[in-house]
PDB file of N, CA and C in Angstrom:
ATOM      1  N   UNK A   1     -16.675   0.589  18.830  1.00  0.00           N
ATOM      2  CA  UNK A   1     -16.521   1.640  17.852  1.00  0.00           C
ATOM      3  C   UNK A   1     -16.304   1.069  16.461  1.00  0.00           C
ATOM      4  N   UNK A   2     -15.320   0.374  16.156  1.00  0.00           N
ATOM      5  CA  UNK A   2     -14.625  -0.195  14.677  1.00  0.00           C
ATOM      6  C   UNK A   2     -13.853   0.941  14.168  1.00  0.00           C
ATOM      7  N   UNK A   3     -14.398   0.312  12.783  1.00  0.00           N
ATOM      8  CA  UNK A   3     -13.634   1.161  11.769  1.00  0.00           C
ATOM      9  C   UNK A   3     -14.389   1.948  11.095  1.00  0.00           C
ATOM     10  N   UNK A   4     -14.229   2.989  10.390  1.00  0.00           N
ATOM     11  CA  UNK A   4     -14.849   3.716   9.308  1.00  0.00           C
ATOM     12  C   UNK A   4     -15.329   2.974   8.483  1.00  0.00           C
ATOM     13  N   UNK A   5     -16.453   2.677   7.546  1.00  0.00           N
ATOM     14  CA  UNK A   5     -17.387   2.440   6.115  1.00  0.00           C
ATOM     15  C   UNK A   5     -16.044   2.832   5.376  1.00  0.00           C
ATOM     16  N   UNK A   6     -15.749   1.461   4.724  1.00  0.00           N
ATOM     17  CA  UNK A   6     -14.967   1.866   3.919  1.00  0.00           C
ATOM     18  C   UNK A   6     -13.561   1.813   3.925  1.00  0.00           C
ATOM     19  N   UNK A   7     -13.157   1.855   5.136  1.00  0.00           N
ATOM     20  CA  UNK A   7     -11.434   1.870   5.881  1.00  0.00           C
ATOM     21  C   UNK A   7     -10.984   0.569   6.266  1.00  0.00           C
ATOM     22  N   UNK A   8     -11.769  -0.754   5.536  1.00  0.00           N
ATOM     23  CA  UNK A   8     -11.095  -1.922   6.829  1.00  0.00           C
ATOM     24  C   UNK A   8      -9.605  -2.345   6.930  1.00  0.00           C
ATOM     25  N   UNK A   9      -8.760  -1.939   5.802  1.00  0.00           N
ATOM     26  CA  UNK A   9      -7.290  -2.376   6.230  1.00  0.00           C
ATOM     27  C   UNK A   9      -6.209  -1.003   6.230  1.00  0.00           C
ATOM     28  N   UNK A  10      -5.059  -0.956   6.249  1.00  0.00           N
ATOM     29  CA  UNK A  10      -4.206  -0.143   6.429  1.00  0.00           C
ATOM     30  C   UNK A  10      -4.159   0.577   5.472  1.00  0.00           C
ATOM     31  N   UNK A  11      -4.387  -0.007   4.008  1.00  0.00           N
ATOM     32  CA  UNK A  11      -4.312   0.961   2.623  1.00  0.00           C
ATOM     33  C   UNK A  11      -5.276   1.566   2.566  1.00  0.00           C
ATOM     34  N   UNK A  12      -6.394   0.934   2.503  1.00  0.00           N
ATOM     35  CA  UNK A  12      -7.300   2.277   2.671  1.00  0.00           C
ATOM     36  C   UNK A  12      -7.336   3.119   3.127  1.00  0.00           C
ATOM     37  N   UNK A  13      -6.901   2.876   4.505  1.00  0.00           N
ATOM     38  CA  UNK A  13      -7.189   4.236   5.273  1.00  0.00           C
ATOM     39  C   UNK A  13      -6.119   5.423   5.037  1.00  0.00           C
ATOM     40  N   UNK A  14      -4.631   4.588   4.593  1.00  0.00           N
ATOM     41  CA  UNK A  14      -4.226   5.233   4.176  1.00  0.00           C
ATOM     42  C   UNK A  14      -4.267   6.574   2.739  1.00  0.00           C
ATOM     43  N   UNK A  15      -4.822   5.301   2.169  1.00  0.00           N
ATOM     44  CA  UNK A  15      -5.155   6.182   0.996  1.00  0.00           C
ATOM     45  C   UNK A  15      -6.079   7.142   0.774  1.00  0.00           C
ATOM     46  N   UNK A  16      -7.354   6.988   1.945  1.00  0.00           N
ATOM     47  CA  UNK A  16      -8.450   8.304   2.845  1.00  0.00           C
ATOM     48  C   UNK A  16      -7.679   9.216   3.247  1.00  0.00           C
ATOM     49  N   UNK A  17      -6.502   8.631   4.244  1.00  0.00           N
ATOM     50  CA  UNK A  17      -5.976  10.327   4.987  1.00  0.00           C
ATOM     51  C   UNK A  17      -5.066  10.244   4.615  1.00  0.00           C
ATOM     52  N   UNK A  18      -4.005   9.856   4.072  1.00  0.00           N
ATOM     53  CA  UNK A  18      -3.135  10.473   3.741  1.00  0.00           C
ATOM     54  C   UNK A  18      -3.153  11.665   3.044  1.00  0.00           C
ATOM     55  N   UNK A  19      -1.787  12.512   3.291  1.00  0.00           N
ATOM     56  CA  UNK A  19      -1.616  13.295   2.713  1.00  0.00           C
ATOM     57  C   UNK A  19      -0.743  13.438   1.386  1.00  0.00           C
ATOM     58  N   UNK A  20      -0.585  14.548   0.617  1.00  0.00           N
ATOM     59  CA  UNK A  20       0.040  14.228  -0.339  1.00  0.00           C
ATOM     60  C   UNK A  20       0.915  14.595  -1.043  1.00  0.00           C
ATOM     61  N   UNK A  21       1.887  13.838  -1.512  1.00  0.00           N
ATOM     62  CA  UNK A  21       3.345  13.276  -1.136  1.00  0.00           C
ATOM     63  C   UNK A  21       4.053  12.102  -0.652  1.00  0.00           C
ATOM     64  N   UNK A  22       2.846  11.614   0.620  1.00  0.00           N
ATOM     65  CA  UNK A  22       2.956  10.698   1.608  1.00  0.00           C
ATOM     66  C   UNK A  22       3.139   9.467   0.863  1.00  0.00           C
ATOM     67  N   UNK A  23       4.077   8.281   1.099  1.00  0.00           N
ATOM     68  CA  UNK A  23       4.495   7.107   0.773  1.00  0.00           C
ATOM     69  C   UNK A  23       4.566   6.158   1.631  1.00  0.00           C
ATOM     70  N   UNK A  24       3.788   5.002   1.436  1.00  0.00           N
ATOM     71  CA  UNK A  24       3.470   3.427   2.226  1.00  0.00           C
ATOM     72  C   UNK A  24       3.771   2.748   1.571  1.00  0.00           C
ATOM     73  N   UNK A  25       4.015   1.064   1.964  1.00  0.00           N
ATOM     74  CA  UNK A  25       4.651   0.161   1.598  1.00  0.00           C
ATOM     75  C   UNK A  25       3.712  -1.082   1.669  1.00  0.00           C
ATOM     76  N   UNK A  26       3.216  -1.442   1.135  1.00  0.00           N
ATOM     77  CA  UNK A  26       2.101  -2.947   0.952  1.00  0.00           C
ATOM     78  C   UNK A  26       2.637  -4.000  -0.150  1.00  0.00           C
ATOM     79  N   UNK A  27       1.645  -5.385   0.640  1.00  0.00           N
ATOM     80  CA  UNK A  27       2.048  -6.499   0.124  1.00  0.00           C
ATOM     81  C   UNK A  27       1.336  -6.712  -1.320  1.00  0.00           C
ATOM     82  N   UNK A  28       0.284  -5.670  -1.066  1.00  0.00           N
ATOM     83  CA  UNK A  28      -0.709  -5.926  -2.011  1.00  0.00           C
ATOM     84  C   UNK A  28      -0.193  -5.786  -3.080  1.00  0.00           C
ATOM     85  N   UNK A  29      -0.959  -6.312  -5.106  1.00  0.00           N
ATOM     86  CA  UNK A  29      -0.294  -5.980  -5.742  1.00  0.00           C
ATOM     87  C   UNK A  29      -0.977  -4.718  -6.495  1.00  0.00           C
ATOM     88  N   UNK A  30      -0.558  -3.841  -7.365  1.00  0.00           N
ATOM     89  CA  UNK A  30      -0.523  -2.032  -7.520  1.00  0.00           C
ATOM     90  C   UNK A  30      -2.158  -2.506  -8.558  1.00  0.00           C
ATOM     91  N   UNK A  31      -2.931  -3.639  -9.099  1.00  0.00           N
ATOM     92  CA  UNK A  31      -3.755  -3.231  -9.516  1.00  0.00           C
ATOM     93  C   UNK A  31      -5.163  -3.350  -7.837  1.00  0.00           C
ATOM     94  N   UNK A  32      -4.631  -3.783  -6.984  1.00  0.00           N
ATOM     95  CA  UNK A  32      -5.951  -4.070  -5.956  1.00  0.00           C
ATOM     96  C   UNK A  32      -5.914  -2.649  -5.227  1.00  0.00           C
ATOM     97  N   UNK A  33      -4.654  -2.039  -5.138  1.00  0.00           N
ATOM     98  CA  UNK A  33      -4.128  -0.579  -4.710  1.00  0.00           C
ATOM     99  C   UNK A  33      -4.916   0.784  -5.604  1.00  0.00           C
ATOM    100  N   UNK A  34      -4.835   0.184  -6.709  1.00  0.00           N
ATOM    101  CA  UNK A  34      -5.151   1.229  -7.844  1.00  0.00           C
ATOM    102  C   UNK A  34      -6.960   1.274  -8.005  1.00  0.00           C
ATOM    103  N   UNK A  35      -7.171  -0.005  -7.351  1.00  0.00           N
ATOM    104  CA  UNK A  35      -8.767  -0.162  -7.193  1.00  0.00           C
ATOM    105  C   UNK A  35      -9.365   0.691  -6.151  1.00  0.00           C
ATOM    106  N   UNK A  36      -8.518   0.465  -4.912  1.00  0.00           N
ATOM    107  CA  UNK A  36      -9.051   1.308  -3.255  1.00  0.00           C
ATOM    108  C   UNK A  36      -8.946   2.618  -3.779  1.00  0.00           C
ATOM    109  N   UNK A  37      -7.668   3.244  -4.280  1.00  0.00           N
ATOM    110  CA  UNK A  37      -7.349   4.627  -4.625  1.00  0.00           C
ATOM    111  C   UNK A  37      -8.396   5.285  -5.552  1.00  0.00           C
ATOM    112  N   UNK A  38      -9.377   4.377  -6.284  1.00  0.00           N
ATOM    113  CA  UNK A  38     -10.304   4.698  -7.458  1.00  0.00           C
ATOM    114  C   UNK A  38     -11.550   4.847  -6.380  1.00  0.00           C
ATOM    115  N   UNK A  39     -11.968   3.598  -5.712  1.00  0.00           N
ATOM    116  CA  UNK A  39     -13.116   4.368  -4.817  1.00  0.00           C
ATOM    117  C   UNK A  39     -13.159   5.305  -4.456  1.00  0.00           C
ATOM    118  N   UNK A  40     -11.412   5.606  -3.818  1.00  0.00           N
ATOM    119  CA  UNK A  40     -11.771   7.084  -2.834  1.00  0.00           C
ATOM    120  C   UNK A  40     -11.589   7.635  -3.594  1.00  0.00           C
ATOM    121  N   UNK A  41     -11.152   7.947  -5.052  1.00  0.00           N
ATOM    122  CA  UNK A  41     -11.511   9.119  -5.642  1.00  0.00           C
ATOM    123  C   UNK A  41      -9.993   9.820  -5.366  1.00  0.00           C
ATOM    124  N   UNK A  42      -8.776   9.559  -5.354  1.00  0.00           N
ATOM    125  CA  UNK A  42      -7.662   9.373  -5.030  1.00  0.00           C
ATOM    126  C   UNK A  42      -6.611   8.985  -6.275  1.00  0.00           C
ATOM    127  N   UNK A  43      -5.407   9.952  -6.560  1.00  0.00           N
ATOM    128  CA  UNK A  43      -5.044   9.311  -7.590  1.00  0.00           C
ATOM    129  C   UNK A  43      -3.587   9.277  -6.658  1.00  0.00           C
ATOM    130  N   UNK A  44      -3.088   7.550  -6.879  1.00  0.00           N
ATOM    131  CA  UNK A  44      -1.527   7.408  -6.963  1.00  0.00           C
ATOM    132  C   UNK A  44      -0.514   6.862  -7.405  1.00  0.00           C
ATOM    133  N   UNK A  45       0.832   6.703  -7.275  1.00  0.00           N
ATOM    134  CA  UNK A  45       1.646   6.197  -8.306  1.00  0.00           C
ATOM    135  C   UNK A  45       2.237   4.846  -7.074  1.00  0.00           C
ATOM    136  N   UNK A  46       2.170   3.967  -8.194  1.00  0.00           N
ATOM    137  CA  UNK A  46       2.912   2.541  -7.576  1.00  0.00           C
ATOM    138  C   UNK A  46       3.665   2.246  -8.492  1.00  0.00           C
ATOM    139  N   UNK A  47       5.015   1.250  -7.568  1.00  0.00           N
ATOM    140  CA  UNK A  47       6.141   1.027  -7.618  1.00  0.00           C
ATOM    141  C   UNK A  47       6.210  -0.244  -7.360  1.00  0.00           C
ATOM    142  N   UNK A  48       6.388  -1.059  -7.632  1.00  0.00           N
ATOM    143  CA  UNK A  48       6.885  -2.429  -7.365  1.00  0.00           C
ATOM    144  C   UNK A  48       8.192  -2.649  -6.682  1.00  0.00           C
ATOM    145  N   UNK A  49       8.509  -3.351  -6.049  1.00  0.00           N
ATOM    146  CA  UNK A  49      10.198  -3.453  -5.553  1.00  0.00           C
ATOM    147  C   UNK A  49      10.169  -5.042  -4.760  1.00  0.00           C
ATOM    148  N   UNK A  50      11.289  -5.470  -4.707  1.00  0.00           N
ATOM    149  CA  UNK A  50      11.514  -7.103  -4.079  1.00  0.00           C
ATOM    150  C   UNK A  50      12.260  -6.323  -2.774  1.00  0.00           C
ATOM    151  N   UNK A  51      11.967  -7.400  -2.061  1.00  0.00           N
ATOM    152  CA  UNK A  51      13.146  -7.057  -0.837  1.00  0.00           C
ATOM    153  C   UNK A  51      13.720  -8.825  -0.579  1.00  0.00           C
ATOM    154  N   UNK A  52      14.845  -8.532   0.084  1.00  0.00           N
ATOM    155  CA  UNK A  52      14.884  -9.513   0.599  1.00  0.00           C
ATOM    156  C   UNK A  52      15.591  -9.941   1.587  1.00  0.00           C
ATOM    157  N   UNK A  53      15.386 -10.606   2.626  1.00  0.00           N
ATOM    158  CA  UNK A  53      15.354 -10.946   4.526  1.00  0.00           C
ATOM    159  C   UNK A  53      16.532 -11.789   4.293  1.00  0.00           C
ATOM    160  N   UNK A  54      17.691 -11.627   4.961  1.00  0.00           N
ATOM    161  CA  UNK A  54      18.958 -12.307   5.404  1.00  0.00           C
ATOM    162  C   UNK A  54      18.829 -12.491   6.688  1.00  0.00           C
ATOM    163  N   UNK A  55      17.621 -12.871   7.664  1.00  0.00           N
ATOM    164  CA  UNK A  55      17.571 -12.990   8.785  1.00  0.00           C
ATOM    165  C   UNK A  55      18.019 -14.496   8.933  1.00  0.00           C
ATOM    166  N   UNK A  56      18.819 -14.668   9.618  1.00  0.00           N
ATOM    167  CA  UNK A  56      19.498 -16.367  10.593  1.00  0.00           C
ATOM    168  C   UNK A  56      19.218 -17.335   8.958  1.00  0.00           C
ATOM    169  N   UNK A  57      18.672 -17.990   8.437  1.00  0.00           N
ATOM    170  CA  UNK A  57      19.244 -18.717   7.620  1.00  0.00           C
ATOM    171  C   UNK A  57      19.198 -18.901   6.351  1.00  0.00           C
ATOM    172  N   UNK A  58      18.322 -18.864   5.262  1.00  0.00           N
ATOM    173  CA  UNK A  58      18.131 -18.625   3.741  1.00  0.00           C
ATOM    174  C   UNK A  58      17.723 -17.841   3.789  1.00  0.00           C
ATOM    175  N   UNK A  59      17.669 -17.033   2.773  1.00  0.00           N
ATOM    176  CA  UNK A  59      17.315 -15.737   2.163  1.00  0.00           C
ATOM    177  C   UNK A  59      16.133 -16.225   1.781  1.00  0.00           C
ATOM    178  N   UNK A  60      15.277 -14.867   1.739  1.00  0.00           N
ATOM    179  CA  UNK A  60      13.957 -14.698   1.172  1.00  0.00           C
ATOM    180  C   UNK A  60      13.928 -13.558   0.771  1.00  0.00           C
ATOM    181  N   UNK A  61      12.943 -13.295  -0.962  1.00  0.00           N
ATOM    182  CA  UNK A  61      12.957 -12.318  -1.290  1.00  0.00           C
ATOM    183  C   UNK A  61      11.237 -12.482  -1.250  1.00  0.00           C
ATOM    184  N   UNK A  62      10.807 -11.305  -1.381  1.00  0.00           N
ATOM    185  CA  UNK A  62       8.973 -10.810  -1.517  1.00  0.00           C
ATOM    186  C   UNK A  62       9.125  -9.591  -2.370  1.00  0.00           C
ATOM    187  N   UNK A  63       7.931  -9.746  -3.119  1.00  0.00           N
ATOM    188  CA  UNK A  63       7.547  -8.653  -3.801  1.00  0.00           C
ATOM    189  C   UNK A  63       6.437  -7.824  -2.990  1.00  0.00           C
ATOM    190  N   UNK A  64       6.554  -6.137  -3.247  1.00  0.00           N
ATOM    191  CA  UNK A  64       6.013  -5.371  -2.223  1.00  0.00           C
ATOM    192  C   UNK A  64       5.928  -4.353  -3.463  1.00  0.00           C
ATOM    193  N   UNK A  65       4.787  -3.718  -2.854  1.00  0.00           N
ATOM    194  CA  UNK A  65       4.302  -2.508  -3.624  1.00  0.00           C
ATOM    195  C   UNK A  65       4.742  -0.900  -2.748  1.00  0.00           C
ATOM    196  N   UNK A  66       5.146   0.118  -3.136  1.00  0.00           N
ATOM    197  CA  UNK A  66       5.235   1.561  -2.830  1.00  0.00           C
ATOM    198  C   UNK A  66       4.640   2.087  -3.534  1.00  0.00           C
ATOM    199  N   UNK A  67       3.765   2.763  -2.474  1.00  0.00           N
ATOM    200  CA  UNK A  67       2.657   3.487  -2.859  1.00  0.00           C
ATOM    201  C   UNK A  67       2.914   4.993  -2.617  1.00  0.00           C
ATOM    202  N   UNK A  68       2.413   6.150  -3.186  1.00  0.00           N
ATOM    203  CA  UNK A  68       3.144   7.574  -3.210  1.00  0.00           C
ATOM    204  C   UNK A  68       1.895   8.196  -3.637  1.00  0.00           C
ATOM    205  N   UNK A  69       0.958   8.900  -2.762  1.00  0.00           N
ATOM    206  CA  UNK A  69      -0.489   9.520  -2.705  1.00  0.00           C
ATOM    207  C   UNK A  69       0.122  10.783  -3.397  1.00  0.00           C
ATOM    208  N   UNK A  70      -0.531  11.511  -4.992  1.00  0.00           N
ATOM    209  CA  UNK A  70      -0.823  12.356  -5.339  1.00  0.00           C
ATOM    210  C   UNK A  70      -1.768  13.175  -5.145  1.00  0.00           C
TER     211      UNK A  70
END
């Protein structure tokens, strides 16, 4: 079967069906986001935010994008 023309990772597809209101969380950064959201013809608002993992021994922080489908 695959995937949909157009759908190959999680943001996209998100950004196809989601609904709106709906908010996801990617590694990607908000201009490669703001690109998928422009194909589909999709407008949304991104957020930048760090997190960061205190799991068992140094800390790590990452930068992550929130995404919020209008």
């Amino acid at each position: 079967m695959g995937r949909p023309k157009g759908q190959s990772t999680m943001e996209s597809w998100m950004i196809a069906n989601g609904k709106k209101g709906e908010c996801f969380y990617s590694n990607k950064i908000d201009r490669h986001l703001t690109a998928i959201s422009t194909h589909h013809k999709r407008k949304i608002l991104t957020e930048r935010l760090i997190t960061i993992t205190t799991a068992k021994s140094k800390p790590k922080a990452e930068c992550i994008t929130k995404v919020t489908l209008l």
